[in-house]
N, C-alpha and C. Protein backbone atom coordinates (compact mmCIF):
# COMPACT_ATOMS: atom_id res chain seq x y z
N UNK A 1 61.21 110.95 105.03
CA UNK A 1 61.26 111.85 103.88
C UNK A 1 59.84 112.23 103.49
N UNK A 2 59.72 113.29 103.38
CA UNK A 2 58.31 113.76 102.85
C UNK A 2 57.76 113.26 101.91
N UNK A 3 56.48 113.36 101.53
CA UNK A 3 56.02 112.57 100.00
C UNK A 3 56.17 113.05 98.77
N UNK A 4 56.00 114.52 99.04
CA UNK A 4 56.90 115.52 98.33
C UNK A 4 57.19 116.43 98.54
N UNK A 5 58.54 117.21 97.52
CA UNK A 5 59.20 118.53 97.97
C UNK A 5 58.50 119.02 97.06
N UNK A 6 58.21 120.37 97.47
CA UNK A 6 58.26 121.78 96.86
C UNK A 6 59.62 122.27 95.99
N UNK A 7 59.31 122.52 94.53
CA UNK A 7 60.55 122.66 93.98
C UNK A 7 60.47 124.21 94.11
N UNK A 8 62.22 124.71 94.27
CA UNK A 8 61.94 126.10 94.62
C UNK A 8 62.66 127.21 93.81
N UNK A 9 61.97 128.21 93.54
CA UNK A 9 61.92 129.33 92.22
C UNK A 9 63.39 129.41 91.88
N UNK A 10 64.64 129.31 92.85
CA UNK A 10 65.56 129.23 92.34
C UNK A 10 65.97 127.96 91.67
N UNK A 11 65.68 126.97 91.78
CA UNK A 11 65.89 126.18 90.98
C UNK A 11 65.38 125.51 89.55
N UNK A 12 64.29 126.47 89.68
CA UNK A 12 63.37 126.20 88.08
C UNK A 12 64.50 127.16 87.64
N UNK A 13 64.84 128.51 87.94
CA UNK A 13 65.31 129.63 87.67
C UNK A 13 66.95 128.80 86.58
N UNK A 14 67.74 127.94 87.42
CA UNK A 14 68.84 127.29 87.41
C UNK A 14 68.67 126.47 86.17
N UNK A 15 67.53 125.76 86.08
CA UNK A 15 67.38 124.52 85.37
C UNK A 15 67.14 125.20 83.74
N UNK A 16 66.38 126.54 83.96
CA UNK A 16 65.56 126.93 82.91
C UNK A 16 66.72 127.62 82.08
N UNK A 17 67.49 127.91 82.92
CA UNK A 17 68.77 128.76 82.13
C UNK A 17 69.69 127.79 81.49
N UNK A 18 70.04 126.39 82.17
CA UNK A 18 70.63 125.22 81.40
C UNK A 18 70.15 125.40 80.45
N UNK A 19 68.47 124.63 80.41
CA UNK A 19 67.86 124.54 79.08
C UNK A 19 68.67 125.30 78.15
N UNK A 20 68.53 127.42 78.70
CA UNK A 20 68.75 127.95 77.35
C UNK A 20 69.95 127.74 77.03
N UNK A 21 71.28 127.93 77.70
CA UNK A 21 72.17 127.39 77.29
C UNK A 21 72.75 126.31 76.39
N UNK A 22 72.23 125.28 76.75
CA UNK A 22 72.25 124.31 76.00
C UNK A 22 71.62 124.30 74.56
N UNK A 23 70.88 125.14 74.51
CA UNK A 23 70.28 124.98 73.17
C UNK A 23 71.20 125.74 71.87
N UNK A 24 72.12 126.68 73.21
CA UNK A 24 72.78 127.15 72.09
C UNK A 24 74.39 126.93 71.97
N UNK A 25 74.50 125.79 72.50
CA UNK A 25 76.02 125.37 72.20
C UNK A 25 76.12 124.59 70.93
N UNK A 26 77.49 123.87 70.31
CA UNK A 26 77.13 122.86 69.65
C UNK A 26 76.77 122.00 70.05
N UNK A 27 76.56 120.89 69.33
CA UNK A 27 75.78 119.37 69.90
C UNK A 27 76.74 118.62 70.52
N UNK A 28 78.17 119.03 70.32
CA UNK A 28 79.55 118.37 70.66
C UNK A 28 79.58 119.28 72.21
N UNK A 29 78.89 119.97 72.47
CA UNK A 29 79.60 120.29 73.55
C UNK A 29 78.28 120.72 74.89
N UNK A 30 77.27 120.69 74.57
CA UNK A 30 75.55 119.99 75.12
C UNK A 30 75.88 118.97 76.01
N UNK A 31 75.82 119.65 77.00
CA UNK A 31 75.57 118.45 78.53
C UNK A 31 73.91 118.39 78.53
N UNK A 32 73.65 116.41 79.09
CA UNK A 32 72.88 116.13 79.38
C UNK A 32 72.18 115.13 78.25
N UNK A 33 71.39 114.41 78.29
CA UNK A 33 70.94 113.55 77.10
C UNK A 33 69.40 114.11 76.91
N UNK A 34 69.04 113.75 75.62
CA UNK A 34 67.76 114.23 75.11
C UNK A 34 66.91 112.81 75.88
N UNK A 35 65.34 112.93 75.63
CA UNK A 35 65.08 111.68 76.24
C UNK A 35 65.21 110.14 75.53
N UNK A 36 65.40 110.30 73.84
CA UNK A 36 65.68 109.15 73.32
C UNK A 36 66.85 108.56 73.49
N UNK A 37 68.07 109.56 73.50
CA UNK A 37 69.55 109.18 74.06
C UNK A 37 69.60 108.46 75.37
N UNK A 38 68.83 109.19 76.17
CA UNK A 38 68.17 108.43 77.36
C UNK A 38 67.82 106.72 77.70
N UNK A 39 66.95 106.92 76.93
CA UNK A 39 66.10 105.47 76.67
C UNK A 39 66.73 104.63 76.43
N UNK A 40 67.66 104.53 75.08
CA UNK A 40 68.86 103.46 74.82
C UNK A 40 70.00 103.41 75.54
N UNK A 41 70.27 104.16 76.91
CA UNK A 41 71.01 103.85 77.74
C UNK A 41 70.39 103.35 78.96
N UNK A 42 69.13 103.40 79.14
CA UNK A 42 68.28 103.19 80.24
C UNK A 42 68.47 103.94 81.44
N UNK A 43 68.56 105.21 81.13
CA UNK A 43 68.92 105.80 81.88
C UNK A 43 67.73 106.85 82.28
N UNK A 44 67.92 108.10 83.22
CA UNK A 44 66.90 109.42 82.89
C UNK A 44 67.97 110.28 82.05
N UNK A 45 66.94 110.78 81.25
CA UNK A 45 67.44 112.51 80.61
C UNK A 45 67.39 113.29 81.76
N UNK A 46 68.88 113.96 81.46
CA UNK A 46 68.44 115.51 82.27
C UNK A 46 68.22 116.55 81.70
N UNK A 47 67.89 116.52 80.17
CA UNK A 47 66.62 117.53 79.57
C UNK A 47 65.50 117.55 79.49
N UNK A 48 65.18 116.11 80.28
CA UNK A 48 63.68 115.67 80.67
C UNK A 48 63.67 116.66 81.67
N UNK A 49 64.39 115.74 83.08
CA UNK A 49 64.50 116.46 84.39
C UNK A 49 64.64 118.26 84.65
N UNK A 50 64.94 118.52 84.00
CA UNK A 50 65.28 120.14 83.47
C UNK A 50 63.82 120.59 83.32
N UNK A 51 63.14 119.88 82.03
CA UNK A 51 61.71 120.70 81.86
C UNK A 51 61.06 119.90 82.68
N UNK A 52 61.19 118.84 83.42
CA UNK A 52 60.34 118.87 84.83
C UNK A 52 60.53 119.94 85.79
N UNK A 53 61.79 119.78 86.18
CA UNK A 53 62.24 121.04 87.39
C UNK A 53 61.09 122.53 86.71
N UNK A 54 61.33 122.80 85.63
CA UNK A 54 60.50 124.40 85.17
C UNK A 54 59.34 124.34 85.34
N UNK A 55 58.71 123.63 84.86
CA UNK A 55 57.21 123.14 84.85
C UNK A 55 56.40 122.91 86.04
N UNK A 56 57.01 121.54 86.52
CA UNK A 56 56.31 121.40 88.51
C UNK A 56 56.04 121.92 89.41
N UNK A 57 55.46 121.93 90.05
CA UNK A 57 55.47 122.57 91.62
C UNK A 57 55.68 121.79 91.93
N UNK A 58 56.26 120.50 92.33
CA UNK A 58 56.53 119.49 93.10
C UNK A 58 57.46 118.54 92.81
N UNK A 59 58.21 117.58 93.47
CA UNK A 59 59.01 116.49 93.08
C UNK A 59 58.33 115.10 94.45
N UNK A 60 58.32 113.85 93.43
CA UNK A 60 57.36 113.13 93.95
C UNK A 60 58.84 112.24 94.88
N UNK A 61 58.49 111.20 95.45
CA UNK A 61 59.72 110.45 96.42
C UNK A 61 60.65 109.70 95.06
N UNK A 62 59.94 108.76 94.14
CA UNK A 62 60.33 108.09 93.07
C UNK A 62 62.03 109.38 92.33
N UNK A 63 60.72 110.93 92.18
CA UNK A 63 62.07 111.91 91.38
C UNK A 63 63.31 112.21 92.33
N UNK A 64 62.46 112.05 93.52
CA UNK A 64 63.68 112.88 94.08
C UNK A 64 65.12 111.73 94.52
N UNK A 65 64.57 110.25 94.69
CA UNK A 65 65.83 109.42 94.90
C UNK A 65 66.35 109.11 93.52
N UNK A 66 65.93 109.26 92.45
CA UNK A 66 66.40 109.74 90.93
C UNK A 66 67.49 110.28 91.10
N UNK A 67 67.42 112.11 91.52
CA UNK A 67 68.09 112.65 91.62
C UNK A 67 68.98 112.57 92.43
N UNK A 68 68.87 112.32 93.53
CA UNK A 68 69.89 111.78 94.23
C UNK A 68 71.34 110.84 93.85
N UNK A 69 70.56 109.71 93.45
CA UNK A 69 71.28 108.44 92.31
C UNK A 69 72.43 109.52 91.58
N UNK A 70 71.80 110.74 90.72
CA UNK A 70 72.28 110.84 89.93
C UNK A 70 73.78 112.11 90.86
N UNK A 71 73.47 112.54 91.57
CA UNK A 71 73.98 113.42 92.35
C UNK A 71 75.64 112.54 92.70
N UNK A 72 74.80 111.76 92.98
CA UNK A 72 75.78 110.64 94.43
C UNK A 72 76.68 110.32 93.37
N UNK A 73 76.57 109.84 91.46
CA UNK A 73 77.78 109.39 90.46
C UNK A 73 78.61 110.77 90.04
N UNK A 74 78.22 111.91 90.57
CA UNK A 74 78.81 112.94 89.79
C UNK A 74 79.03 114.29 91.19
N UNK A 75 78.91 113.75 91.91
CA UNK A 75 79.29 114.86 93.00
C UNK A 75 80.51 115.35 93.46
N UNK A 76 81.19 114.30 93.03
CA UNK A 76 83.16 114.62 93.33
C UNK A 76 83.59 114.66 92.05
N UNK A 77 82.81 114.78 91.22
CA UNK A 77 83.47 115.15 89.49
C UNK A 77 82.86 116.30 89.06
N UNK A 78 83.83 117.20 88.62
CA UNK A 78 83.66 118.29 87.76
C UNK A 78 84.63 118.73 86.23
N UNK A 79 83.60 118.98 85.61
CA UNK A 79 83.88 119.26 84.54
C UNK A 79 82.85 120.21 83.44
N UNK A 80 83.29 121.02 82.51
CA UNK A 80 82.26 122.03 82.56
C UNK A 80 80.94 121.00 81.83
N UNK A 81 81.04 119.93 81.14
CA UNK A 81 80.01 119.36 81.03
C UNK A 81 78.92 118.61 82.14
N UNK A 82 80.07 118.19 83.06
CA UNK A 82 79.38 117.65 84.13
C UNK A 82 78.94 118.68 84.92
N UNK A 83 79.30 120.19 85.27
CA UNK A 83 78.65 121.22 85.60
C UNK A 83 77.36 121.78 84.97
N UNK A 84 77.44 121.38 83.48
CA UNK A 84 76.05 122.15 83.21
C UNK A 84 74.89 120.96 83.00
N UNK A 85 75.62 119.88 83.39
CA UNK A 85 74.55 118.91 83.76
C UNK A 85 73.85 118.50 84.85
N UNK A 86 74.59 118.78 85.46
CA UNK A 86 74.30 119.03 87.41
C UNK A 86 73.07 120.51 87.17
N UNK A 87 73.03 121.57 86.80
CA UNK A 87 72.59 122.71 86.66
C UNK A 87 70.86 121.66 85.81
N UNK A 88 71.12 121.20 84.95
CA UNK A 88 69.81 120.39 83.93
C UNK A 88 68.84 120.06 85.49
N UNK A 89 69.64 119.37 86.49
CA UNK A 89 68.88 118.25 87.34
C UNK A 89 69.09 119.68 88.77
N UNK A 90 68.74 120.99 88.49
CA UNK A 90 68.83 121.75 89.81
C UNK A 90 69.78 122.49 90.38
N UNK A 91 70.85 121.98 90.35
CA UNK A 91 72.04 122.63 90.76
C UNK A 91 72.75 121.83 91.50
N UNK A 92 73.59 121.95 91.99
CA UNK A 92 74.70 121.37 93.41
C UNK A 92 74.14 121.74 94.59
N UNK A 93 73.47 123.04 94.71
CA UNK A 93 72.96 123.11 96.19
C UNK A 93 71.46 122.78 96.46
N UNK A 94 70.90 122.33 95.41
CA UNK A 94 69.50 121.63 95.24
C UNK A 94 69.92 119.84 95.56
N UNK A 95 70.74 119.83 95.24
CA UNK A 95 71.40 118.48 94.66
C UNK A 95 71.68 117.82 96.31
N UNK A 96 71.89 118.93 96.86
CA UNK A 96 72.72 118.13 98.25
C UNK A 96 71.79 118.61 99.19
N UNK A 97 70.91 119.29 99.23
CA UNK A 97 69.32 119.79 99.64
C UNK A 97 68.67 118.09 99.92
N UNK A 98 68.45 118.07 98.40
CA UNK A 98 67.44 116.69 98.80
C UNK A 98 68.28 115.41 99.21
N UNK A 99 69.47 115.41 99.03
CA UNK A 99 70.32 114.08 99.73
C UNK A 99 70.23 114.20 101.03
N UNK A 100 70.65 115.47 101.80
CA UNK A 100 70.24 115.67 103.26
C UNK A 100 68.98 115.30 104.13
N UNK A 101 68.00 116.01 103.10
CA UNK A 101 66.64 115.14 103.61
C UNK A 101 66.42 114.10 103.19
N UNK A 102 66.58 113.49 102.71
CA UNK A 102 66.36 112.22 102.59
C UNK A 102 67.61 111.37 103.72
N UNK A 103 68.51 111.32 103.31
CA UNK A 103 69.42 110.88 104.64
C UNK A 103 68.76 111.40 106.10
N UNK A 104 68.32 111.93 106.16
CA UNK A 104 68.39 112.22 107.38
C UNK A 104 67.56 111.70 108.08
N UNK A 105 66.48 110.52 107.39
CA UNK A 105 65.50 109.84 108.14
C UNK A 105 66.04 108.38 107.75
């Protein structure tokens, strides 16, 4: 697996539009955790991961088996929350992008 990926314009594109979305639903219906919601579950935010994806040019080995982790609990589940949370962390076809490379070594 490389040391790092190149994150790519469609997927800041993906992530950045969650963001806006999300900002404008209610709070009852906001996929993804803020980073303190985060923390007391010990978990990652994927409104962290979201304004990483916009921001970076890169994803380091540590983010990308993150994402993966998070891919691999929610990849045979859908639901429109679990859809626009998948979208926070890249998308589904970002999502199975970096599981491939990485599997594949």
């Amino acid at each position: 697996m490389p040391k790092r990926i190149k994150i790519p314009k469609y997927v800041k594109i993906v992530a950045k539009k969650a963001l806006e979305k999300r900002l404008m639903l209610p709070k009852s219906q906001r996929a993804g955790l803020t980073k303190s919601e985060a923390k007391k579950l010990g978990i990652q935010s994927g409104v962290e991961r979201a304004k990483q994806l916009v921001r970076s040019e890169y994803l380091n080995e540590k983010d990308v088996k993150s994402m993966i982790g998070f891919y691999n609990r929610f990849k045979n589940k859908s639901t429109p929350k679990i859809e626009e949370a998948i979208k926070l962390w890249g998308g589904r076809s970002f999502l199975r992008f970096l599981k491939k490379i990485y599997t594949s070594k």
